[in-house]
C-alpha atoms as a PDB file:
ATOM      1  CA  UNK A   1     -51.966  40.242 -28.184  1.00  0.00           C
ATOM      2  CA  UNK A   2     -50.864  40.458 -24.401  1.00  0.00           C
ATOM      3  CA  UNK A   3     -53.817  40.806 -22.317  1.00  0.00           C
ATOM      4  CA  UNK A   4     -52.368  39.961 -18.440  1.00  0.00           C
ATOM      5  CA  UNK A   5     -49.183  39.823 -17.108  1.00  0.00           C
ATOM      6  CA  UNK A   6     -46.888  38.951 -13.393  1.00  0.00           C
ATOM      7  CA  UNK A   7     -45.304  41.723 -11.489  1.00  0.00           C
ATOM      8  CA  UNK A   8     -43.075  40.086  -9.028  1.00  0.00           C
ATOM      9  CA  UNK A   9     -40.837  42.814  -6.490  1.00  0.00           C
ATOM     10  CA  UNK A  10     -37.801  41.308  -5.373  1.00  0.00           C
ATOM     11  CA  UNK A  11     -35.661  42.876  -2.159  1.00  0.00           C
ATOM     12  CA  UNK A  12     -31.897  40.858  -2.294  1.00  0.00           C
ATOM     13  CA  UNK A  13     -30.819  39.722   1.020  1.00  0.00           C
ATOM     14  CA  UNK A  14     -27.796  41.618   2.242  1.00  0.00           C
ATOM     15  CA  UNK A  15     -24.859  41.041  -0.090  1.00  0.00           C
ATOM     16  CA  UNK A  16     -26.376  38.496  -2.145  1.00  0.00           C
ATOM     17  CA  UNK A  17     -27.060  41.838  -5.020  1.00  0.00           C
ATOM     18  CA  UNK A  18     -24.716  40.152  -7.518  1.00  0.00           C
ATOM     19  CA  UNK A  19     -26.339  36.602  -6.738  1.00  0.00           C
ATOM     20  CA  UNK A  20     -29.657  37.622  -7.680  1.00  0.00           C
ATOM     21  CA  UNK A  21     -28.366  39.422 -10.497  1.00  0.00           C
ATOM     22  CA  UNK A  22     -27.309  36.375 -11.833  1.00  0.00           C
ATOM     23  CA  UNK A  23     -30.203  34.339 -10.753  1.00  0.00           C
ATOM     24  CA  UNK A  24     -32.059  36.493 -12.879  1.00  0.00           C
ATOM     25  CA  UNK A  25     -29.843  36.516 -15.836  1.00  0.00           C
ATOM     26  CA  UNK A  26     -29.951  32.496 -15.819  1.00  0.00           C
ATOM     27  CA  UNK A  27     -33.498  32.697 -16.123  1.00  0.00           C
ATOM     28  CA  UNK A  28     -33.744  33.642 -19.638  1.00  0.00           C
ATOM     29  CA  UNK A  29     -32.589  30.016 -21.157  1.00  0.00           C
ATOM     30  CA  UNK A  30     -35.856  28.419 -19.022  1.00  0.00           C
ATOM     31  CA  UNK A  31     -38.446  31.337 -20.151  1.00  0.00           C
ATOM     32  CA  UNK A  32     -37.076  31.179 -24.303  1.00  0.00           C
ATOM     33  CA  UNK A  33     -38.794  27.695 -23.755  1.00  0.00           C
ATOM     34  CA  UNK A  34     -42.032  28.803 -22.938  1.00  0.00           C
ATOM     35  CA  UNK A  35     -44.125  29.165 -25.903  1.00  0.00           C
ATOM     36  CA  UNK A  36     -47.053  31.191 -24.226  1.00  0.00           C
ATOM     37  CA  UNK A  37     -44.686  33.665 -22.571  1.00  0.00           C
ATOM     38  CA  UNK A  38     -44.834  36.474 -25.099  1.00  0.00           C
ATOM     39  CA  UNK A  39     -42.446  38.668 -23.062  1.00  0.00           C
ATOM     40  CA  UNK A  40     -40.368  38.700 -19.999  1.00  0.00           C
ATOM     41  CA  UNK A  41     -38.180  41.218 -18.546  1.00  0.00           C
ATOM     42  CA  UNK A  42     -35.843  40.683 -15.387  1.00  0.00           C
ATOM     43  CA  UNK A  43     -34.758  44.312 -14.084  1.00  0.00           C
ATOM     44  CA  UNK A  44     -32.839  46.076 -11.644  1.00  0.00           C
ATOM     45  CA  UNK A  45     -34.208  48.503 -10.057  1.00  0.00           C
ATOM     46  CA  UNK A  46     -31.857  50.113  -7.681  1.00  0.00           C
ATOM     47  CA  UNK A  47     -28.801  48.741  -5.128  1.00  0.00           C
ATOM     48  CA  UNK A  48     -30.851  45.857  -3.640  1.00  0.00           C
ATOM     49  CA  UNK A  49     -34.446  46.125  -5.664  1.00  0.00           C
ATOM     50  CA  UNK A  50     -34.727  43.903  -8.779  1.00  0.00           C
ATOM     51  CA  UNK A  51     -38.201  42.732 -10.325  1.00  0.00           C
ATOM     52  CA  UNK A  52     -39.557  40.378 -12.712  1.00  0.00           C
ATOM     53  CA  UNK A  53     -42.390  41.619 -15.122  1.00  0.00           C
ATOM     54  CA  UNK A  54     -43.963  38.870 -17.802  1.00  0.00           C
ATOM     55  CA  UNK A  55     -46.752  39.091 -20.246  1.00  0.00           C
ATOM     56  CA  UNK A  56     -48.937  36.789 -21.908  1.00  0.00           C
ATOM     57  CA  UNK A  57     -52.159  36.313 -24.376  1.00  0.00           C
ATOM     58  CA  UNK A  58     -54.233  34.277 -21.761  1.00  0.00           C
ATOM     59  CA  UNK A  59     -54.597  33.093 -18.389  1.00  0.00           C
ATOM     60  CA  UNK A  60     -53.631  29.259 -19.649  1.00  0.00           C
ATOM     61  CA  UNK A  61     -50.144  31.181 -20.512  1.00  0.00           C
ATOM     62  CA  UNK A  62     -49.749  32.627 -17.336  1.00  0.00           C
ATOM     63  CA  UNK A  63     -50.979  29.421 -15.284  1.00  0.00           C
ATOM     64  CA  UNK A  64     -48.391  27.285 -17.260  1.00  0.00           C
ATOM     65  CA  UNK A  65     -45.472  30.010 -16.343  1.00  0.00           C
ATOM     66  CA  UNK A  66     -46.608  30.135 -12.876  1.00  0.00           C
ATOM     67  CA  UNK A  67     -45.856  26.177 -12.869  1.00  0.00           C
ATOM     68  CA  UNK A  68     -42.708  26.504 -14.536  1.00  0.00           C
ATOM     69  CA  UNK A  69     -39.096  25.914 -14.080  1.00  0.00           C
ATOM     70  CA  UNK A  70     -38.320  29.518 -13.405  1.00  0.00           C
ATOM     71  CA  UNK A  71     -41.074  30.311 -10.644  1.00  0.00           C
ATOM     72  CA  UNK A  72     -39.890  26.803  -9.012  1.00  0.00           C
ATOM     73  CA  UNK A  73     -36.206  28.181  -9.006  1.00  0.00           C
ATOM     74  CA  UNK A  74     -37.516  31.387  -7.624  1.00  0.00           C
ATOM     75  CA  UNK A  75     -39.625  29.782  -4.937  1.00  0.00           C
ATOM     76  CA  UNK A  76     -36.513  27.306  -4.167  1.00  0.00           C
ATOM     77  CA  UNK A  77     -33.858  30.629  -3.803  1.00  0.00           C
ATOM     78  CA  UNK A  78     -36.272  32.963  -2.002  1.00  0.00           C
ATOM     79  CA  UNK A  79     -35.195  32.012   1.759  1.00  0.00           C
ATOM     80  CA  UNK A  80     -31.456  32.767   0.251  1.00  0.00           C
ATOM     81  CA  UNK A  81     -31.400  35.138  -1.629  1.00  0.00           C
ATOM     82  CA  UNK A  82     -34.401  37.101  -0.861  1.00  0.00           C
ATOM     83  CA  UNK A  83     -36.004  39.338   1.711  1.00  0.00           C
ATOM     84  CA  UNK A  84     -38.834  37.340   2.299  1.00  0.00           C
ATOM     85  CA  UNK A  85     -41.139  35.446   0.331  1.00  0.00           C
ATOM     86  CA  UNK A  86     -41.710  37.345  -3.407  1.00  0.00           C
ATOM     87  CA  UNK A  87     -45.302  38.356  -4.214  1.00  0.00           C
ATOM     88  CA  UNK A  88     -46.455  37.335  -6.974  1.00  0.00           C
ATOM     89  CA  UNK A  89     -48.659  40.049  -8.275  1.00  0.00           C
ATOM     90  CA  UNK A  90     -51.348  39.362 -11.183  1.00  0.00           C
ATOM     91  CA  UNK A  91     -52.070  42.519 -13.264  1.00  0.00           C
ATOM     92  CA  UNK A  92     -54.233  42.866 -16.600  1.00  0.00           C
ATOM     93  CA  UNK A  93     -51.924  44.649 -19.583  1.00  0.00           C
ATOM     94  CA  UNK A  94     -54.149  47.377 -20.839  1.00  0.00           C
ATOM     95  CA  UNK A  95     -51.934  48.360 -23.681  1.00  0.00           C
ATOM     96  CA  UNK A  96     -48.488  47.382 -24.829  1.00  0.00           C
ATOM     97  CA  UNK A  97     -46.077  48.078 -27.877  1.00  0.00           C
ATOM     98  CA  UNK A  98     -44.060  44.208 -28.622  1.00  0.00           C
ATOM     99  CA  UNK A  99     -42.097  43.839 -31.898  1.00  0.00           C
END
């Protein structure tokens, strides 16, 4: 069962839409190996907005994501590719519908 999840707002730099699209899209090979990441969506949200929502069973799960490859990556890209640093928001899933 999820019980927390990440919400992590993302603002592209000007003209680097298509970079973080991409950044984004190459994320999915490095979160498919993470066994306690039960779902994770990277999303678009308008012109420059994109996102990054996870979910997980337990706060081990979310700890071990947090020290991942992909939050690295993100943390390594932000100054180019991103209006500022990302927050990385902690949130607490109070009901969700997974296959």
């Amino acid at each position: 069962m999820v019980k927390l999840g990440l919400w992590v707002p993302l603002e592209a730099r000007p003209g680097k839409d298509q970079e973080v699209e991409q950044f984004l899209r190459d994320g999915l090979p490095l979160v498919e190996q993470e066994a306690g990441t039960t779902a994770w969506f990277a999303l678009r949200l308008g012109p420059s907005m994109f996102g990054i929502f996870d979910a997980f069973a337990d706060e081990s799960a979310r700890e071990a994501h947090l020290a991942g490859k992909v939050a690295a990556a993100l943390m390594a890209k932000a100054p180019e590719l991103f209006m500022g640093t990302p927050p990385v928001q902690k949130l607490e899933v109070l009901a969700a519908k997974l296959p």
